[in-house]
PDB file of N, CA and C in Angstrom:
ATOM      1  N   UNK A   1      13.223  19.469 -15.475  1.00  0.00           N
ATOM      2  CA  UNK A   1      12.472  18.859 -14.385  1.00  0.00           C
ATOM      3  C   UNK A   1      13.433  18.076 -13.490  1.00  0.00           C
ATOM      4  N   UNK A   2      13.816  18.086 -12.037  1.00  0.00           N
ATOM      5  CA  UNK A   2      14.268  17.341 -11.177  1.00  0.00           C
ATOM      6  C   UNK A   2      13.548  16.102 -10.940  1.00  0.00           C
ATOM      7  N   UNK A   3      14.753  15.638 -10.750  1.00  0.00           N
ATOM      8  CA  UNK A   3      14.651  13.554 -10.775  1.00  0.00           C
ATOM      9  C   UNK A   3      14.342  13.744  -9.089  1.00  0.00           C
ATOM     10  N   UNK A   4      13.794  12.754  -8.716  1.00  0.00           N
ATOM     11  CA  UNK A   4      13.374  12.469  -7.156  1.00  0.00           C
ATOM     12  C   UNK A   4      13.955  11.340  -6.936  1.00  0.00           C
ATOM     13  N   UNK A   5      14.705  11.069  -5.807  1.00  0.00           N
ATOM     14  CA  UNK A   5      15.220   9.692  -5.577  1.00  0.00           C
ATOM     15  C   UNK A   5      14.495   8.893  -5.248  1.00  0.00           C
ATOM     16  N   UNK A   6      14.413   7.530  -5.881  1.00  0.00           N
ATOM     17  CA  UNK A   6      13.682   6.660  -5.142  1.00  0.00           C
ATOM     18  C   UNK A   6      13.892   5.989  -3.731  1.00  0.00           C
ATOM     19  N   UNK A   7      14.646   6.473  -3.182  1.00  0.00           N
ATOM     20  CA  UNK A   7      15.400   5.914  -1.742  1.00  0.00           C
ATOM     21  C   UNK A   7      16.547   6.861  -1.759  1.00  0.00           C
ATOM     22  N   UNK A   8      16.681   6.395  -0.133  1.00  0.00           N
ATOM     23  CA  UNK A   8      17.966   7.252   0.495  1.00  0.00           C
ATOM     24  C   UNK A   8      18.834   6.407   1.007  1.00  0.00           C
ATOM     25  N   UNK A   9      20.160   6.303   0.884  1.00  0.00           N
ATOM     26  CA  UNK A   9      20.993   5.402   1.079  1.00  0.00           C
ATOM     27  C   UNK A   9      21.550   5.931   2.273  1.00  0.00           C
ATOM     28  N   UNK A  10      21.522   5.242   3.273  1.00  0.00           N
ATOM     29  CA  UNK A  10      22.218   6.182   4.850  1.00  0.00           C
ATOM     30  C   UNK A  10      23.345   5.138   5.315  1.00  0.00           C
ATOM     31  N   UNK A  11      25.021   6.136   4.850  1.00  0.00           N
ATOM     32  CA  UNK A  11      26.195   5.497   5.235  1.00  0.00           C
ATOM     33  C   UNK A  11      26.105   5.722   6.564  1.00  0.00           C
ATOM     34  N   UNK A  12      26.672   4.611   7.527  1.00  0.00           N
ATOM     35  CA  UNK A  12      26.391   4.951   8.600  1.00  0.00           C
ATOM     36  C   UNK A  12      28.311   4.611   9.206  1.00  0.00           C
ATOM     37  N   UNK A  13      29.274   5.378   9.276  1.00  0.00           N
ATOM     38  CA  UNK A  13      30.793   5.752   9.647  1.00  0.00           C
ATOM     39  C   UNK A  13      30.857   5.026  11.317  1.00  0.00           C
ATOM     40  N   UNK A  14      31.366   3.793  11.507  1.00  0.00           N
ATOM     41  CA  UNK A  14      31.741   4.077  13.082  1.00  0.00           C
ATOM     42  C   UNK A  14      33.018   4.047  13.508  1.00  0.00           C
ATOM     43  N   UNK A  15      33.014   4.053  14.697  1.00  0.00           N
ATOM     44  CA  UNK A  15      34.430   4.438  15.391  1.00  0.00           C
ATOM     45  C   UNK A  15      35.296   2.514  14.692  1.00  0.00           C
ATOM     46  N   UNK A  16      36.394   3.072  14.366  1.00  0.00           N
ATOM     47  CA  UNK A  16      37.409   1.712  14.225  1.00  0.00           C
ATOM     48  C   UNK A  16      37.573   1.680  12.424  1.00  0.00           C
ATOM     49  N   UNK A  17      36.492   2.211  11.942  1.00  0.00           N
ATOM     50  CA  UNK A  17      36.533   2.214  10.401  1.00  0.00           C
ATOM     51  C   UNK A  17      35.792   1.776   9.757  1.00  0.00           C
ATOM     52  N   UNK A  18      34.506   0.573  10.447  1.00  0.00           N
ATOM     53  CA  UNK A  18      33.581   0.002   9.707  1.00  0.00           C
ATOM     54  C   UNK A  18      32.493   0.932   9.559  1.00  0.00           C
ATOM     55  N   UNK A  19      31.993   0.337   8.323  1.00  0.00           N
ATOM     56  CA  UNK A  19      30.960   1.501   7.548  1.00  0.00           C
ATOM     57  C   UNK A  19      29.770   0.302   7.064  1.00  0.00           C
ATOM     58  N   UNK A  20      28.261   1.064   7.338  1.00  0.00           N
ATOM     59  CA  UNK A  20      27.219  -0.066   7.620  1.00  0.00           C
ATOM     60  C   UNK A  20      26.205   0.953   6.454  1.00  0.00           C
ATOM     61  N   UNK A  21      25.617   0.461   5.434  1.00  0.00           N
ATOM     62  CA  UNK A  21      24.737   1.118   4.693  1.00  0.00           C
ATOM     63  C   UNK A  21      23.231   0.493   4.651  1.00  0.00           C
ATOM     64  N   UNK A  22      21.713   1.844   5.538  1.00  0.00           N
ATOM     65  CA  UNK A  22      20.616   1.337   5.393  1.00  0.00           C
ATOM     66  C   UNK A  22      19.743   2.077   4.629  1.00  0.00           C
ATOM     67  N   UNK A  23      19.026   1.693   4.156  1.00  0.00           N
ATOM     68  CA  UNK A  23      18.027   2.225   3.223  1.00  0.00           C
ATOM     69  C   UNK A  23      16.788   2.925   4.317  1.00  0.00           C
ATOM     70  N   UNK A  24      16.427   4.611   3.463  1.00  0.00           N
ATOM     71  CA  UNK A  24      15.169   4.714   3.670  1.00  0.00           C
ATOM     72  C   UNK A  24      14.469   5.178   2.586  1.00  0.00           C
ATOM     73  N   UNK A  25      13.130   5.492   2.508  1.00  0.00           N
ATOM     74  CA  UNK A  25      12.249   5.503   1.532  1.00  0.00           C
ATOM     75  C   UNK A  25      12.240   7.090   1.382  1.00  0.00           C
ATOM     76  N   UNK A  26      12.237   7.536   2.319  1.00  0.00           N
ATOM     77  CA  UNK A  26      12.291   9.154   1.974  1.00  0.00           C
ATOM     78  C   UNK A  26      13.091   9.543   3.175  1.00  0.00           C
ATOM     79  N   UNK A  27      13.221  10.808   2.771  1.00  0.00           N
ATOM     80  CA  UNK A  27      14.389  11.455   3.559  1.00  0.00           C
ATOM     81  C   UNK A  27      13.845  12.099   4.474  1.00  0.00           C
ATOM     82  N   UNK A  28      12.109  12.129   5.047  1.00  0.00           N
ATOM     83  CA  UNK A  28      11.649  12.204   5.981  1.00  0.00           C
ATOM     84  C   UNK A  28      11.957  11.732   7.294  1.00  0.00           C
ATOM     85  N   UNK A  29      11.566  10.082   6.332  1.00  0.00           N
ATOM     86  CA  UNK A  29      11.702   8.980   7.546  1.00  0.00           C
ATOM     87  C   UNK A  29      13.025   8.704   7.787  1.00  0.00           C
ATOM     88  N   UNK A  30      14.177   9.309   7.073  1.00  0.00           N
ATOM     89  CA  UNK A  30      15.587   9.258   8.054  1.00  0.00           C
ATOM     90  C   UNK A  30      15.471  10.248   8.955  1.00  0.00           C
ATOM     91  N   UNK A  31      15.321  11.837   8.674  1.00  0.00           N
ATOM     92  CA  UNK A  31      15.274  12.685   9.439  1.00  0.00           C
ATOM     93  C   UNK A  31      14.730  12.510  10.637  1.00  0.00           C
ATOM     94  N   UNK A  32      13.272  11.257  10.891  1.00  0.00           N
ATOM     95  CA  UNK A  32      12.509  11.481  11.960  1.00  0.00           C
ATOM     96  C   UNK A  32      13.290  10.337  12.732  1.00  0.00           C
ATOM     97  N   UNK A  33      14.142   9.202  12.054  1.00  0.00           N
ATOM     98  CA  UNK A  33      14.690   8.330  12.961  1.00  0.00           C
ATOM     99  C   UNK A  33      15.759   9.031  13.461  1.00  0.00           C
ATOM    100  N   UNK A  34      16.695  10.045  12.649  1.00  0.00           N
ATOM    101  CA  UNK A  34      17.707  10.563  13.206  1.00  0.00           C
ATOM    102  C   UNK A  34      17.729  11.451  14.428  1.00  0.00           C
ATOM    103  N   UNK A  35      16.558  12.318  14.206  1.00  0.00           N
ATOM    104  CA  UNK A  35      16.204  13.013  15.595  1.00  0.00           C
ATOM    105  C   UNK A  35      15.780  12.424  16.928  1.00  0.00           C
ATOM    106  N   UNK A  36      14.889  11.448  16.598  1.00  0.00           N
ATOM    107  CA  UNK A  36      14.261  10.494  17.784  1.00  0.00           C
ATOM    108  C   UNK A  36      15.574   9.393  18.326  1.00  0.00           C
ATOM    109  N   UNK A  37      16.071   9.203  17.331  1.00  0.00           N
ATOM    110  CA  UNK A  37      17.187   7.871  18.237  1.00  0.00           C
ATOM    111  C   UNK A  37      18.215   8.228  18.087  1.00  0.00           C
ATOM    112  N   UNK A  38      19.019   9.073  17.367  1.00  0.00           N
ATOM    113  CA  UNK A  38      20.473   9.264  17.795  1.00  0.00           C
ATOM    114  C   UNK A  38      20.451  10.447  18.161  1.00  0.00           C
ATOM    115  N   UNK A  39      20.041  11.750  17.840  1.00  0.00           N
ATOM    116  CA  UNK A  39      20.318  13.066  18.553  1.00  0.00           C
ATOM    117  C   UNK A  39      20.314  12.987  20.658  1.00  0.00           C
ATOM    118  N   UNK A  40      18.893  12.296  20.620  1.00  0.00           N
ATOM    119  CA  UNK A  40      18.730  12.456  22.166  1.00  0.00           C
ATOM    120  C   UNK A  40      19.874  11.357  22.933  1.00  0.00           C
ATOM    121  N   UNK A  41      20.239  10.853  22.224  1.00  0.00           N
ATOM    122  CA  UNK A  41      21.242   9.461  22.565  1.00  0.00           C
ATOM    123  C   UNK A  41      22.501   9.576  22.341  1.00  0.00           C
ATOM    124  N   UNK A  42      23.432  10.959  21.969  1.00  0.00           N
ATOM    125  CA  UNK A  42      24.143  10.766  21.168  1.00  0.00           C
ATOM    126  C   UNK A  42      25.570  10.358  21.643  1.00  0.00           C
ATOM    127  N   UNK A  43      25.686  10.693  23.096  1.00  0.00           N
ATOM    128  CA  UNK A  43      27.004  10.429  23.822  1.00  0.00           C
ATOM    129  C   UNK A  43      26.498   8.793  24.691  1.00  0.00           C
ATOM    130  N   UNK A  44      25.306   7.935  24.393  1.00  0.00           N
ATOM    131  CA  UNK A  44      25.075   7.291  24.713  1.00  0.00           C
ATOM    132  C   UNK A  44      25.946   5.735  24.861  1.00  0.00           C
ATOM    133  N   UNK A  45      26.069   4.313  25.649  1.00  0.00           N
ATOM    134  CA  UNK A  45      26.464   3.716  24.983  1.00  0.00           C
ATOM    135  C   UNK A  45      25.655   2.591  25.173  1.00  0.00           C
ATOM    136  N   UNK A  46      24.443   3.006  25.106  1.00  0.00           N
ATOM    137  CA  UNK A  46      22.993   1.837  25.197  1.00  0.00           C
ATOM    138  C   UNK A  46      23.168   1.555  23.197  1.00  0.00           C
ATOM    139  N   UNK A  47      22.783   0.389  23.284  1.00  0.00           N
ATOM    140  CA  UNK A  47      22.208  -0.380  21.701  1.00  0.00           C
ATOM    141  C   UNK A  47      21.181   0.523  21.436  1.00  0.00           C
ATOM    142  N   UNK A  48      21.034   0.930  20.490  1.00  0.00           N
ATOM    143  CA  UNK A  48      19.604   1.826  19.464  1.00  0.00           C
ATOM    144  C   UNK A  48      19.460   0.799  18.332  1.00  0.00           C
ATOM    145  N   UNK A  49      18.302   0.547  17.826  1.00  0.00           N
ATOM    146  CA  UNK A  49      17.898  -0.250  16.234  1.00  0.00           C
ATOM    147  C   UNK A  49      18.301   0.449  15.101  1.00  0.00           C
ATOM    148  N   UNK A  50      18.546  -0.211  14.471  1.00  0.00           N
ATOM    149  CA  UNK A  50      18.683   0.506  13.113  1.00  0.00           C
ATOM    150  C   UNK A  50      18.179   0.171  12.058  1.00  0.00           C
ATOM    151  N   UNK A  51      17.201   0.543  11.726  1.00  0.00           N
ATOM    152  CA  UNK A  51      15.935  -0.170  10.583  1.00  0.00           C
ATOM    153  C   UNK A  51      16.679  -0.305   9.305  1.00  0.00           C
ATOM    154  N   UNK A  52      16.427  -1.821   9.288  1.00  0.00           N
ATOM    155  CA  UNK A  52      16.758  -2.458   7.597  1.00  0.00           C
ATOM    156  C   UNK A  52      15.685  -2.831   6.865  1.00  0.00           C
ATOM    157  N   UNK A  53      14.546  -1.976   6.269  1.00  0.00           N
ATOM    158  CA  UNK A  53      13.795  -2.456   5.891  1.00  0.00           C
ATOM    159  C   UNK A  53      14.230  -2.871   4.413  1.00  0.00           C
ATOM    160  N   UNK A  54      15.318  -3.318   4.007  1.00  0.00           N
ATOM    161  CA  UNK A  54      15.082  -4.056   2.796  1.00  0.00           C
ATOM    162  C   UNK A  54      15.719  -5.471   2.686  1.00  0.00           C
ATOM    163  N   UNK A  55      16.254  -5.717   4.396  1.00  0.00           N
ATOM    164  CA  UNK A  55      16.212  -7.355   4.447  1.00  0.00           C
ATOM    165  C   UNK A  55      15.512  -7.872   5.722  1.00  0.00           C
ATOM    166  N   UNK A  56      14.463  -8.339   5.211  1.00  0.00           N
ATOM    167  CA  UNK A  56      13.447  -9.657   5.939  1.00  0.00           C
ATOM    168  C   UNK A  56      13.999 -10.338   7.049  1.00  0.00           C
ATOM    169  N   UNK A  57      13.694  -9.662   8.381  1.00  0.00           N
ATOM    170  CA  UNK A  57      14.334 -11.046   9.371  1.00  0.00           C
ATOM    171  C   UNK A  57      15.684 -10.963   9.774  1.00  0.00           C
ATOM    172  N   UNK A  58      16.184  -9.334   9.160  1.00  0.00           N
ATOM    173  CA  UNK A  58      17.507  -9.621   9.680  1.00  0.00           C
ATOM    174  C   UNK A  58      17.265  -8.172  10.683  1.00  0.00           C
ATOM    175  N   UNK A  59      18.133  -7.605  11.260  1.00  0.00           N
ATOM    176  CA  UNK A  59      18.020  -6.348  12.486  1.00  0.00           C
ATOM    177  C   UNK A  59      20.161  -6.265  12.653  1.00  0.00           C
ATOM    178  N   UNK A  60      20.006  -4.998  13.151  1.00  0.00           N
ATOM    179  CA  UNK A  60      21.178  -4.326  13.619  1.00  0.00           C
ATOM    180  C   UNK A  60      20.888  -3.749  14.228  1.00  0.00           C
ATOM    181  N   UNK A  61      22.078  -3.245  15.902  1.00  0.00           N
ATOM    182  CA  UNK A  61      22.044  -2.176  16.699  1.00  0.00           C
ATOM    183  C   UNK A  61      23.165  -1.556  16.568  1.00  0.00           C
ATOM    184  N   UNK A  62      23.718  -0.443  17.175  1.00  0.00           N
ATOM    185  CA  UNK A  62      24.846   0.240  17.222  1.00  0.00           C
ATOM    186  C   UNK A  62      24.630   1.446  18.670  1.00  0.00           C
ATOM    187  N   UNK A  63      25.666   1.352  18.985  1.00  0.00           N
ATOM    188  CA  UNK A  63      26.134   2.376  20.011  1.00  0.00           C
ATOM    189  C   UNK A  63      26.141   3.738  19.753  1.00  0.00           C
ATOM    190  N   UNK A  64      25.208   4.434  19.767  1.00  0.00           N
ATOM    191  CA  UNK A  64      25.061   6.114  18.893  1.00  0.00           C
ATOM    192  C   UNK A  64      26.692   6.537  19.606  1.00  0.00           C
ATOM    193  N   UNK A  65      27.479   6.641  20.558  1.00  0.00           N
ATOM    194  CA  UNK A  65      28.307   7.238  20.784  1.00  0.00           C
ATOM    195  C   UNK A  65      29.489   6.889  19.800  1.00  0.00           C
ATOM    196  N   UNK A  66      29.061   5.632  19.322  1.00  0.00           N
ATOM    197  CA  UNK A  66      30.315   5.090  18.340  1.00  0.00           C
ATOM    198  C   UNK A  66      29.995   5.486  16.751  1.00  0.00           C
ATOM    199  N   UNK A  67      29.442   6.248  16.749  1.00  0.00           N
ATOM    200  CA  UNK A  67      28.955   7.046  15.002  1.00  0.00           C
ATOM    201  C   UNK A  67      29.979   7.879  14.962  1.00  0.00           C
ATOM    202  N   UNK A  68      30.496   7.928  13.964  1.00  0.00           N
ATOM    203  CA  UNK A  68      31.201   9.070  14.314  1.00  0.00           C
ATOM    204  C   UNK A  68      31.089   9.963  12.604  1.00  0.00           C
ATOM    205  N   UNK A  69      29.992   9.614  11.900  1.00  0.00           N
ATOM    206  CA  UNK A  69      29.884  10.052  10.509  1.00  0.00           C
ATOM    207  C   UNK A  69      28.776   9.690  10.075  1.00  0.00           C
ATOM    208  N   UNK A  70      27.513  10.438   9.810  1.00  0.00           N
ATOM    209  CA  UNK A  70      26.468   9.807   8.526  1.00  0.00           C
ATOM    210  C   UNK A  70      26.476  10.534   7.077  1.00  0.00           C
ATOM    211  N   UNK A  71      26.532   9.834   6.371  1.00  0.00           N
ATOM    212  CA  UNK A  71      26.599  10.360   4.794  1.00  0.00           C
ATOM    213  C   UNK A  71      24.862   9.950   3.959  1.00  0.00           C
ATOM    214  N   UNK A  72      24.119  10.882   3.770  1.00  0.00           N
ATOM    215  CA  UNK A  72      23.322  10.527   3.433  1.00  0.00           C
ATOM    216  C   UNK A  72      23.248  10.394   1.334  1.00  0.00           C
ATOM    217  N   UNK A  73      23.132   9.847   0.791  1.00  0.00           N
ATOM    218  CA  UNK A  73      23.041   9.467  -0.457  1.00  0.00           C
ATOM    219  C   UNK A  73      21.573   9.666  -1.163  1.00  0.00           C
ATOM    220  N   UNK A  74      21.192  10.233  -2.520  1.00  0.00           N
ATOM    221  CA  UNK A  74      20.243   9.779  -2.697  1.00  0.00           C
ATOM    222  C   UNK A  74      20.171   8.851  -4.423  1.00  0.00           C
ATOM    223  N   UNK A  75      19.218   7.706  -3.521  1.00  0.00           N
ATOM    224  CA  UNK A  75      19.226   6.812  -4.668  1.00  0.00           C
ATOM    225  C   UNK A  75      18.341   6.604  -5.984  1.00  0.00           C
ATOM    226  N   UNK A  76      18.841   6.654  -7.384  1.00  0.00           N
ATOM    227  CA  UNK A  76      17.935   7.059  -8.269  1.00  0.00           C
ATOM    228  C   UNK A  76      17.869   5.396  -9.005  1.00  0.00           C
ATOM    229  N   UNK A  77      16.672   4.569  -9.462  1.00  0.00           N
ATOM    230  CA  UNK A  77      16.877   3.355  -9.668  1.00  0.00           C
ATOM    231  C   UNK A  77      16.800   3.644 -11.546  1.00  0.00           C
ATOM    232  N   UNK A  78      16.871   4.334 -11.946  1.00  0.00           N
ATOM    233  CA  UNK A  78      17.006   4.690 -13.466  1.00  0.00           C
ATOM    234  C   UNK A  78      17.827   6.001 -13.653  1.00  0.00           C
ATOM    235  N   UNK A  79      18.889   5.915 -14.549  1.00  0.00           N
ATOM    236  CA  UNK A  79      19.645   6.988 -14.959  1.00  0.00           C
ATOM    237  C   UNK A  79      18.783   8.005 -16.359  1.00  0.00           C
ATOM    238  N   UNK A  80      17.870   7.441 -16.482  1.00  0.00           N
ATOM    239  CA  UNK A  80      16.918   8.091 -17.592  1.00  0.00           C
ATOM    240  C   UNK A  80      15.605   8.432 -17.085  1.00  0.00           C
ATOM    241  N   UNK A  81      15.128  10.005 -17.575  1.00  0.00           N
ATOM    242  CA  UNK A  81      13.859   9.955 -16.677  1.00  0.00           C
ATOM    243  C   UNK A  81      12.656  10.242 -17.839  1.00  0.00           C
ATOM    244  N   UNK A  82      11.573   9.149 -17.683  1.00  0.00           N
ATOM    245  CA  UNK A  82      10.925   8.997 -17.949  1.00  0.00           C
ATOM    246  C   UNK A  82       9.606   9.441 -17.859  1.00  0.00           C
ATOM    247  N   UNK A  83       9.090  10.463 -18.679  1.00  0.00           N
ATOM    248  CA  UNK A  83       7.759  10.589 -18.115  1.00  0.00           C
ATOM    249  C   UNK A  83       6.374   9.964 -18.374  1.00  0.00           C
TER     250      UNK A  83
END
């Protein structure tokens, strides 16, 4: 039986070397942010959001033209699977 991740860990690579990691819940809701805000934006150098939903009150933007790498991860919160 395949394990399902409980989250998706999205490395996010920019230009200069810094590397920014956000969480999503399924790999839907990266896919639908990835298409809607960085594909149509991508040579852009307007601020886009970048959803942190797992810290309260805090927010990030980034320059889609300055990505220059996403690594998507998936995150399993138990190495044992339980049924």
């Amino acid at each position: 039986m395949a394990r399902t991740p409980n989250a998706f860990a999205v490395h996010l690579i920019l230009e200069g070397g810094h590397r920014e990691e956000v969480r999503f819940a399924t790999i839907q809701e990266f896919q639908q942010w990835y298409s809607n805000e960085i594909v149509p934006r991508s040579d852009s150098q307007e601020f886009i959001n970048v959803p942190l939903k797992t810290i309260q009150g805090e927010y990030m933007v980034v320059r889609p033209s300055k990505i220059v790498a996403i690594r998507v991860e998936p995150v399993f919160t138990s190495s044992v699977d339980r049924f």
